[in-house]
PDB file of N, CA and C in Angstrom:
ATOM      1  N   UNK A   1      -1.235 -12.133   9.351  1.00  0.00           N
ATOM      2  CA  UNK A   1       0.155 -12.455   9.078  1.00  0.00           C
ATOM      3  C   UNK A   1       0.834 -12.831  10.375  1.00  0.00           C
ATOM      4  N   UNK A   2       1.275 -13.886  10.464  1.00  0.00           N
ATOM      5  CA  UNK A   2       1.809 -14.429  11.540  1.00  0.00           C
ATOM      6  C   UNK A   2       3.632 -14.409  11.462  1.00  0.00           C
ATOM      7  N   UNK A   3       4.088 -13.553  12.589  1.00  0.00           N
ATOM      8  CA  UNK A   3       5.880 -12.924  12.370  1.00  0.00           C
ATOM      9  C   UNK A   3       6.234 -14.200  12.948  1.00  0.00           C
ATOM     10  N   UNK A   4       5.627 -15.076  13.997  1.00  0.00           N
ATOM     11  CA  UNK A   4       6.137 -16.411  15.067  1.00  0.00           C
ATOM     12  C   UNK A   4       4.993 -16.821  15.588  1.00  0.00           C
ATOM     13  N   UNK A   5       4.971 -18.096  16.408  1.00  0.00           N
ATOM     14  CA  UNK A   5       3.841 -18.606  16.598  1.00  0.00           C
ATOM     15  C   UNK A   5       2.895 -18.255  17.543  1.00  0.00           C
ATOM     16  N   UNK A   6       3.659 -16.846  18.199  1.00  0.00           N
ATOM     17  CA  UNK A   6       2.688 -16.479  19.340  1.00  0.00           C
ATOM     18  C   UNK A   6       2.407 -15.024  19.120  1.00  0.00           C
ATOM     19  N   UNK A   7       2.671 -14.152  17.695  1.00  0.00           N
ATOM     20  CA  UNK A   7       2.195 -13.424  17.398  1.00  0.00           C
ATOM     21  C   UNK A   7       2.046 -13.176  15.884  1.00  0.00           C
ATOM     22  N   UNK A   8       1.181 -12.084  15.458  1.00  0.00           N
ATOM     23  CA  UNK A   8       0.136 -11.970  14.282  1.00  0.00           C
ATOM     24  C   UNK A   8       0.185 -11.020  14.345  1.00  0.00           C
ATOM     25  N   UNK A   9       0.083  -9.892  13.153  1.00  0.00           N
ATOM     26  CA  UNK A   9      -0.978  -9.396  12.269  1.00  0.00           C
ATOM     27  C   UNK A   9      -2.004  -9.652  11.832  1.00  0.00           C
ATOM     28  N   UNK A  10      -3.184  -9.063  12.403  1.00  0.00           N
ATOM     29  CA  UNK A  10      -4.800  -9.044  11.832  1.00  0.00           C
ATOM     30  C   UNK A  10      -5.489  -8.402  12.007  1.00  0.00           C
ATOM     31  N   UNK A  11      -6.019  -8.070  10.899  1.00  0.00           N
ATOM     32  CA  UNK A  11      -6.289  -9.050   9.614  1.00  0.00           C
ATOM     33  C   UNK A  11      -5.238  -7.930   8.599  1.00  0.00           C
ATOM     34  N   UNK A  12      -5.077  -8.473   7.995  1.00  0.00           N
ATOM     35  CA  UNK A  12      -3.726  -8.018   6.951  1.00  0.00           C
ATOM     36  C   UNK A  12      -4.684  -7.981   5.686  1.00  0.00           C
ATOM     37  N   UNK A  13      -5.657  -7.782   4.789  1.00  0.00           N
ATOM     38  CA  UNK A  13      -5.897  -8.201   4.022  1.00  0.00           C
ATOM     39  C   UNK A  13      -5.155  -8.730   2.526  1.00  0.00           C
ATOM     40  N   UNK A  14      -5.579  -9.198   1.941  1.00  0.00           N
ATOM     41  CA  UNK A  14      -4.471 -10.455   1.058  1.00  0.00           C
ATOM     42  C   UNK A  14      -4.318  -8.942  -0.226  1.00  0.00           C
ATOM     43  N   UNK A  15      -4.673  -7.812  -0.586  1.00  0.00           N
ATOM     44  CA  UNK A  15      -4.553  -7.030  -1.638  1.00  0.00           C
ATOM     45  C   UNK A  15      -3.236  -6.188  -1.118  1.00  0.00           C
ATOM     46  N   UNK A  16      -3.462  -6.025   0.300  1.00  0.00           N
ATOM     47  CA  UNK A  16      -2.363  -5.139   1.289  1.00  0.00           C
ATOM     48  C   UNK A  16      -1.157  -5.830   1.198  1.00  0.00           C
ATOM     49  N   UNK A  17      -1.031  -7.754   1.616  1.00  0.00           N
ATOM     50  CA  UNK A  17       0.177  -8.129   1.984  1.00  0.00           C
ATOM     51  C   UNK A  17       0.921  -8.344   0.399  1.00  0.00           C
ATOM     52  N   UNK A  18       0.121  -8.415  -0.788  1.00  0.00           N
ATOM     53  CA  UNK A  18       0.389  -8.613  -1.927  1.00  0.00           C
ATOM     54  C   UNK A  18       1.377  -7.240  -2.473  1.00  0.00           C
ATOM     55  N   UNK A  19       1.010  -6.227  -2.155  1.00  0.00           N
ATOM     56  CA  UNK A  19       1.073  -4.664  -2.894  1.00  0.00           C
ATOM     57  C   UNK A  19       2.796  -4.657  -3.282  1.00  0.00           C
ATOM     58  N   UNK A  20       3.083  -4.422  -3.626  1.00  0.00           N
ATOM     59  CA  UNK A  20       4.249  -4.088  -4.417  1.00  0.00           C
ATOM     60  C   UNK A  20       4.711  -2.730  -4.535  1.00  0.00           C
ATOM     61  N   UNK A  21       6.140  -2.716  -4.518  1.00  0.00           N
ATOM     62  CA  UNK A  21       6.784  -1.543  -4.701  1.00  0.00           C
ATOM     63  C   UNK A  21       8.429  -1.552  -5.061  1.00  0.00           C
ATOM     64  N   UNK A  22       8.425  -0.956  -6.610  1.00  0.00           N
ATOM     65  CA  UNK A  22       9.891  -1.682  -7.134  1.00  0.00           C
ATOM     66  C   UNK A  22       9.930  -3.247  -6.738  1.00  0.00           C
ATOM     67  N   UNK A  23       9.277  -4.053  -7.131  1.00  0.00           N
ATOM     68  CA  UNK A  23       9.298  -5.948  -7.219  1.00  0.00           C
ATOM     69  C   UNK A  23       8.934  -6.105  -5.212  1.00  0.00           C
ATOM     70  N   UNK A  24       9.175  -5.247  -4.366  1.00  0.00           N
ATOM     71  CA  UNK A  24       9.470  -5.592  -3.240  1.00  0.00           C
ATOM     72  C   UNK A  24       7.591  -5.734  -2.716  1.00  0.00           C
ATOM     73  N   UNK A  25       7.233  -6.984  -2.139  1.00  0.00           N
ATOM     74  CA  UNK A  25       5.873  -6.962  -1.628  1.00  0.00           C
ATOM     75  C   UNK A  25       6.530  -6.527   0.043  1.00  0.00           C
ATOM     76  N   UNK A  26       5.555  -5.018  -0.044  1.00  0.00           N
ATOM     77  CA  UNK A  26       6.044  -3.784   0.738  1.00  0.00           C
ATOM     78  C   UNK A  26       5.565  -4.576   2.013  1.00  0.00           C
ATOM     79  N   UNK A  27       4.889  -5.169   2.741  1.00  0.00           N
ATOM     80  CA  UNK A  27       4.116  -5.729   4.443  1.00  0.00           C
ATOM     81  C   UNK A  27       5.821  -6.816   4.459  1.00  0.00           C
ATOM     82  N   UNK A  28       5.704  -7.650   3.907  1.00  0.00           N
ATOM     83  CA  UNK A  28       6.977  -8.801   3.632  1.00  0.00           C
ATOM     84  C   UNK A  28       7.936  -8.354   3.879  1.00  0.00           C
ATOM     85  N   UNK A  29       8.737  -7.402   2.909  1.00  0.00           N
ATOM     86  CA  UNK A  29       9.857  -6.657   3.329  1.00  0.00           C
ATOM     87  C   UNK A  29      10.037  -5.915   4.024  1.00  0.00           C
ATOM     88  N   UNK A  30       8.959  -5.119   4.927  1.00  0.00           N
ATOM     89  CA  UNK A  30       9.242  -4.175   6.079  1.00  0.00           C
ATOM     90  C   UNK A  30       9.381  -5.311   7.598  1.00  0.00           C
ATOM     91  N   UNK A  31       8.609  -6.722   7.501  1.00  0.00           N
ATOM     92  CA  UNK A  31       9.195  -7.594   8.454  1.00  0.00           C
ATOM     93  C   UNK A  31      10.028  -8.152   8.765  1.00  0.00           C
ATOM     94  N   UNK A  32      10.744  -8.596   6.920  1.00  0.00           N
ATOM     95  CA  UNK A  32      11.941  -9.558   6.853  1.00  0.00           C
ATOM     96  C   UNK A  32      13.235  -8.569   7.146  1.00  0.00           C
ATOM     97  N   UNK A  33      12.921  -7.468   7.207  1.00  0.00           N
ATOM     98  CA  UNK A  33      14.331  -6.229   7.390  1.00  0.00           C
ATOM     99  C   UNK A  33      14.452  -6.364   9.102  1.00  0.00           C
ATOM    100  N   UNK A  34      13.360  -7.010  10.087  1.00  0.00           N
ATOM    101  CA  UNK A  34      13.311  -6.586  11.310  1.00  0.00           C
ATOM    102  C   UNK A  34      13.163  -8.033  11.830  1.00  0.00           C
ATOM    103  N   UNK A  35      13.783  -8.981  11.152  1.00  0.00           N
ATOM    104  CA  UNK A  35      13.703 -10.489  11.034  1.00  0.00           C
ATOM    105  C   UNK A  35      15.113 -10.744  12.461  1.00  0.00           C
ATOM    106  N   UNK A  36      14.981 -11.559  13.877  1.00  0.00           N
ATOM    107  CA  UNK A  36      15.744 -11.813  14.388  1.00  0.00           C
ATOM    108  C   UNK A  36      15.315 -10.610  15.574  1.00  0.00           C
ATOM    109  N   UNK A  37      14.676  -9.466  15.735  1.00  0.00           N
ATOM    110  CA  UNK A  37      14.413  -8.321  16.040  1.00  0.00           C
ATOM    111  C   UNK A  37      12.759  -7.993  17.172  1.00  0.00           C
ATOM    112  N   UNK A  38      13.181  -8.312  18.585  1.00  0.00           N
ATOM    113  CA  UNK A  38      11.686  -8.353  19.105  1.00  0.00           C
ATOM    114  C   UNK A  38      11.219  -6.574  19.061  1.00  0.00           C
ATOM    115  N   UNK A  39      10.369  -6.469  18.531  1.00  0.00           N
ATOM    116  CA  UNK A  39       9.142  -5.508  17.848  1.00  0.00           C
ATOM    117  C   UNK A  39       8.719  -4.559  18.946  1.00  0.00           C
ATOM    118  N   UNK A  40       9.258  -3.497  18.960  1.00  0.00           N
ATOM    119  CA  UNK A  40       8.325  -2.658  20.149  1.00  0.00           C
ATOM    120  C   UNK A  40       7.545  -2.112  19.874  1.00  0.00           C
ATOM    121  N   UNK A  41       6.640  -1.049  20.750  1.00  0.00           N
ATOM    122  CA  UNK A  41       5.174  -0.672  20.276  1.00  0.00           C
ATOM    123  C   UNK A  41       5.567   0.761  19.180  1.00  0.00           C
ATOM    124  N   UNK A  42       6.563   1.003  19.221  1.00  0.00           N
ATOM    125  CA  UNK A  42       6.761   2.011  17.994  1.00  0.00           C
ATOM    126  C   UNK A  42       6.837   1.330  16.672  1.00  0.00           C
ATOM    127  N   UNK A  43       7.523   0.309  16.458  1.00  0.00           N
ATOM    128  CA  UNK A  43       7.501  -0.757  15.441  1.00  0.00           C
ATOM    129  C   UNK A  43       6.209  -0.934  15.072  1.00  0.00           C
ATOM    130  N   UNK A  44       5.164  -1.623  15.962  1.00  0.00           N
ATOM    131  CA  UNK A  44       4.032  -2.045  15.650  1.00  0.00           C
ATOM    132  C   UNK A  44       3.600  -1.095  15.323  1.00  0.00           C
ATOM    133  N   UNK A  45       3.414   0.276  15.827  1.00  0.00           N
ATOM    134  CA  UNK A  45       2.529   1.153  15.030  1.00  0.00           C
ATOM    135  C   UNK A  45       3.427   1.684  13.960  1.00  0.00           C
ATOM    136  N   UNK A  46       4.494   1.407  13.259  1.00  0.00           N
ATOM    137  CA  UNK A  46       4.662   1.866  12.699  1.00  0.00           C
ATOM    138  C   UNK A  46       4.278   0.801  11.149  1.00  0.00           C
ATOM    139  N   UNK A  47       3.833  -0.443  11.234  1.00  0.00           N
ATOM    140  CA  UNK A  47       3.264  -0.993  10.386  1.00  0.00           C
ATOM    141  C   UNK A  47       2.380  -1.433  10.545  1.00  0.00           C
ATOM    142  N   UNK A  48       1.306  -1.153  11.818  1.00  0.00           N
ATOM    143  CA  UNK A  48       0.085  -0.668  11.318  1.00  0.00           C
ATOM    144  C   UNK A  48      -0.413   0.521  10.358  1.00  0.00           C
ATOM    145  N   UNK A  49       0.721   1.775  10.453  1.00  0.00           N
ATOM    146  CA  UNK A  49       0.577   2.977   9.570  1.00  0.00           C
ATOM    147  C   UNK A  49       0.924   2.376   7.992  1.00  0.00           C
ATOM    148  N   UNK A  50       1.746   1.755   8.224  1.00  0.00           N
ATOM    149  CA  UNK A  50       1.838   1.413   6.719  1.00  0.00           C
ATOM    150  C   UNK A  50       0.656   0.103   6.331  1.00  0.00           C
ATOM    151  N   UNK A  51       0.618  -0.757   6.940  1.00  0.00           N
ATOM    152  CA  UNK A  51      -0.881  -1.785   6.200  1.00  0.00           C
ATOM    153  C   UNK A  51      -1.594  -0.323   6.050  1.00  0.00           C
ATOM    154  N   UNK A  52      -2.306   0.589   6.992  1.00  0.00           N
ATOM    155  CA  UNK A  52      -3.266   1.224   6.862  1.00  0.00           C
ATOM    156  C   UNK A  52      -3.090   2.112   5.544  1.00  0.00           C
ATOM    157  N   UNK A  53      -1.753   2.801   5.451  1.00  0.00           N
ATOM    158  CA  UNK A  53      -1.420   3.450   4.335  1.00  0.00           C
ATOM    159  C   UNK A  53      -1.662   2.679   2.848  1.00  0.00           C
ATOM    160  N   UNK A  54      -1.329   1.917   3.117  1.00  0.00           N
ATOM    161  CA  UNK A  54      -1.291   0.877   1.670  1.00  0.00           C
ATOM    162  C   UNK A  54      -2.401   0.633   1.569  1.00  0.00           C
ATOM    163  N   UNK A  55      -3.431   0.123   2.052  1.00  0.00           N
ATOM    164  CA  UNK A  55      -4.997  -0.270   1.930  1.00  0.00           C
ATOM    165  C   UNK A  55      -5.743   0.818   1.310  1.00  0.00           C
ATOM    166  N   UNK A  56      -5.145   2.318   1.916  1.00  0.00           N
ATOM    167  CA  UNK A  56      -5.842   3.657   1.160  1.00  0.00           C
ATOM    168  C   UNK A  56      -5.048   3.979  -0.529  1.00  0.00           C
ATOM    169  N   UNK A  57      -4.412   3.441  -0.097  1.00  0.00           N
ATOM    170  CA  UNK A  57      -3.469   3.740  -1.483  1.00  0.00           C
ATOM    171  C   UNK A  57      -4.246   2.603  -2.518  1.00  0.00           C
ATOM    172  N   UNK A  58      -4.158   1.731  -2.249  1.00  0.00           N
ATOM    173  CA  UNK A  58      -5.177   0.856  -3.422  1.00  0.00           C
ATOM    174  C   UNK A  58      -6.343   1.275  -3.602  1.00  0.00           C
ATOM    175  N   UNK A  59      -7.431   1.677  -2.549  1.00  0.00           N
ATOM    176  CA  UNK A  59      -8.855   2.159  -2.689  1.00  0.00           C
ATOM    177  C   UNK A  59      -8.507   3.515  -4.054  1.00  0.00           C
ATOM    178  N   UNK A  60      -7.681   4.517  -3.437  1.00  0.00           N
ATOM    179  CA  UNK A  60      -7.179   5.596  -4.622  1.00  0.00           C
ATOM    180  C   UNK A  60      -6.861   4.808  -5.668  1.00  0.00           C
ATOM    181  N   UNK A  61      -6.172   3.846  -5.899  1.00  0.00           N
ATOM    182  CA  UNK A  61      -5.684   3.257  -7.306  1.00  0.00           C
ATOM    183  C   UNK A  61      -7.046   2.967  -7.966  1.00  0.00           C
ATOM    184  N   UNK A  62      -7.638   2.150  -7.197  1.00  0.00           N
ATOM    185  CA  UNK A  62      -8.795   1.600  -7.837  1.00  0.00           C
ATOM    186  C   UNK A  62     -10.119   2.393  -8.379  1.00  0.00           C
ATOM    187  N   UNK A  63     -10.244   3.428  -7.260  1.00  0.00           N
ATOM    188  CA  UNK A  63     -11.031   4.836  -7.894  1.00  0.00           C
ATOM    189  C   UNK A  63     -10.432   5.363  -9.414  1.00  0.00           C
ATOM    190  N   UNK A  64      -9.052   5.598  -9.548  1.00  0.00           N
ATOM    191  CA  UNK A  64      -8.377   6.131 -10.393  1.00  0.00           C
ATOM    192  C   UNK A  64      -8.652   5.055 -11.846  1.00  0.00           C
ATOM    193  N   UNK A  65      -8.180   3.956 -11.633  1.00  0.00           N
ATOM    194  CA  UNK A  65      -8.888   2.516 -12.941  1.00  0.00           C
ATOM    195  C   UNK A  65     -10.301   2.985 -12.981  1.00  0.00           C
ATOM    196  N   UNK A  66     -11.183   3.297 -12.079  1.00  0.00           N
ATOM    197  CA  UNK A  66     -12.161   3.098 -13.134  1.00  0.00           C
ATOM    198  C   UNK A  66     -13.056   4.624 -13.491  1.00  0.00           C
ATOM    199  N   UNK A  67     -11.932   5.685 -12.994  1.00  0.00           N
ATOM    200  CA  UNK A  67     -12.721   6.670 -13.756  1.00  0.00           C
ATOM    201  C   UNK A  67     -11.693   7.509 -14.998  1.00  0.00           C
ATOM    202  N   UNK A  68     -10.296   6.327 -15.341  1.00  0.00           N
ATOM    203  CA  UNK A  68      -9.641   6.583 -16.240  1.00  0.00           C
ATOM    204  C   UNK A  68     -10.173   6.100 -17.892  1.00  0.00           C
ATOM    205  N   UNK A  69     -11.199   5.392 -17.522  1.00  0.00           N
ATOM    206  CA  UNK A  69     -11.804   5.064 -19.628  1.00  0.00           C
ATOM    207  C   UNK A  69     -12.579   6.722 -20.054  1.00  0.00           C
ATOM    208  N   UNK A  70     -12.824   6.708 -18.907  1.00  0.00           N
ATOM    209  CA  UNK A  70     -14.082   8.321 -18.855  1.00  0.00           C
ATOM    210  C   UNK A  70     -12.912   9.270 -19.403  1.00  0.00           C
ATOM    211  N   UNK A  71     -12.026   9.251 -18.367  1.00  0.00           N
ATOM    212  CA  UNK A  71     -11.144  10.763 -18.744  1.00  0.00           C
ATOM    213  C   UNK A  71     -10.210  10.273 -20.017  1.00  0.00           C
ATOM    214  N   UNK A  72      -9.805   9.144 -20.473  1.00  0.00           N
ATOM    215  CA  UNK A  72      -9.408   8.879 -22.215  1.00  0.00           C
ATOM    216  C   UNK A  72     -10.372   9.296 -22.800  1.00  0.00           C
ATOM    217  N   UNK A  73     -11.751   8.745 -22.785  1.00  0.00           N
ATOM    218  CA  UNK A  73     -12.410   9.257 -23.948  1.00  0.00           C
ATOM    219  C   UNK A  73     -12.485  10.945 -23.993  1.00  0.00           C
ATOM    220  N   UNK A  74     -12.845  11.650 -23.270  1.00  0.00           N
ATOM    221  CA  UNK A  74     -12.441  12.587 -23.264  1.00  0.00           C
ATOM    222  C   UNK A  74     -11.646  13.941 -22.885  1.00  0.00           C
ATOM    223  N   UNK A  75     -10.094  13.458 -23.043  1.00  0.00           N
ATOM    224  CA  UNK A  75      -9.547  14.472 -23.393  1.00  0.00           C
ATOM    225  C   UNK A  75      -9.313  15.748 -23.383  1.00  0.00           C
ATOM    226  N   UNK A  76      -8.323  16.932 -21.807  1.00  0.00           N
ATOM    227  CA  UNK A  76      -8.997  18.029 -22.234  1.00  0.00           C
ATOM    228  C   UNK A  76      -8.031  18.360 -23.404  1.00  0.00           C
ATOM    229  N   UNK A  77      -8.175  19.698 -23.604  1.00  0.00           N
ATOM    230  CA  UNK A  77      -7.762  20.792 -24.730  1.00  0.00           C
ATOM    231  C   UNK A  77      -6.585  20.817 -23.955  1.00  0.00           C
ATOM    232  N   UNK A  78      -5.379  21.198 -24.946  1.00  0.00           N
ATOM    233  CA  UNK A  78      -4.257  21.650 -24.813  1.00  0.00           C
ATOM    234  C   UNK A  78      -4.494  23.128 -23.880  1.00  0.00           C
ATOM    235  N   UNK A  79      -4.091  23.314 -23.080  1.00  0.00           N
ATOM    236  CA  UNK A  79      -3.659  25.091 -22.381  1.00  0.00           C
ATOM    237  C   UNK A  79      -2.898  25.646 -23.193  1.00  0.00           C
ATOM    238  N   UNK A  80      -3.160  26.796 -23.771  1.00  0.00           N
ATOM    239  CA  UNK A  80      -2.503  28.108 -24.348  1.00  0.00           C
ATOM    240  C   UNK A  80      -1.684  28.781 -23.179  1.00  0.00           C
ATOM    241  N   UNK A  81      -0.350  28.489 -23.791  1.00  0.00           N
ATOM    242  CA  UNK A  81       0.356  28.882 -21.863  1.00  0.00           C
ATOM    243  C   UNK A  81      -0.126  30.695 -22.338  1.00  0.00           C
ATOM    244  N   UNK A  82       0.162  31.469 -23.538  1.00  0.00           N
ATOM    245  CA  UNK A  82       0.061  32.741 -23.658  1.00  0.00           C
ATOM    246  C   UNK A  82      -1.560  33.187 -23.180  1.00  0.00           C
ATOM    247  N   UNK A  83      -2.906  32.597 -22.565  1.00  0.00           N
ATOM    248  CA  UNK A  83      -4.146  33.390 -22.129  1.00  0.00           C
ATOM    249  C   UNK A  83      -3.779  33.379 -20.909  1.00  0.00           C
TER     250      UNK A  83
END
């Protein structure tokens, strides 16, 4: 992701810069808020923490899709709050 022509983000991958949160694609809007704004090294790491955060957060989503047909089909039992 390139902020100007003499600096980048990379590699951003395209699932990360896509990700969403409430309509907002979360990498996009944490730059365009800091738009006009030269970037210090607390900045930068602070969205490297977030690409990095978001990249783990999809791997979890995606674990979660595909071991959710398993846990529909079966269903636990209701808890008896009284045992």
């Amino acid at each position: 992701m390139h902020i100007n022509p003499g600096q980048a983000f990379a590699p951003v991958p395209q699932d990360v810069w896509e990700y969403r949160v409430g309509g907002y694609q979360v990498c996009e809007k944490w730059l365009k808020d800091r738009r006009e704004r030269r970037l210090d090294l607390d900045d930068i790491r602070t969205y490297c923490r977030i690409v990095t955060a978001l990249k783990l957060t999809i791997d979890v989503q995606r674990e979660i899709d595909a071991l959710y047909p398993e846990a529909e089909d079966s269903p636990l039992s209701p808890i008896d709050p009284l045992t």
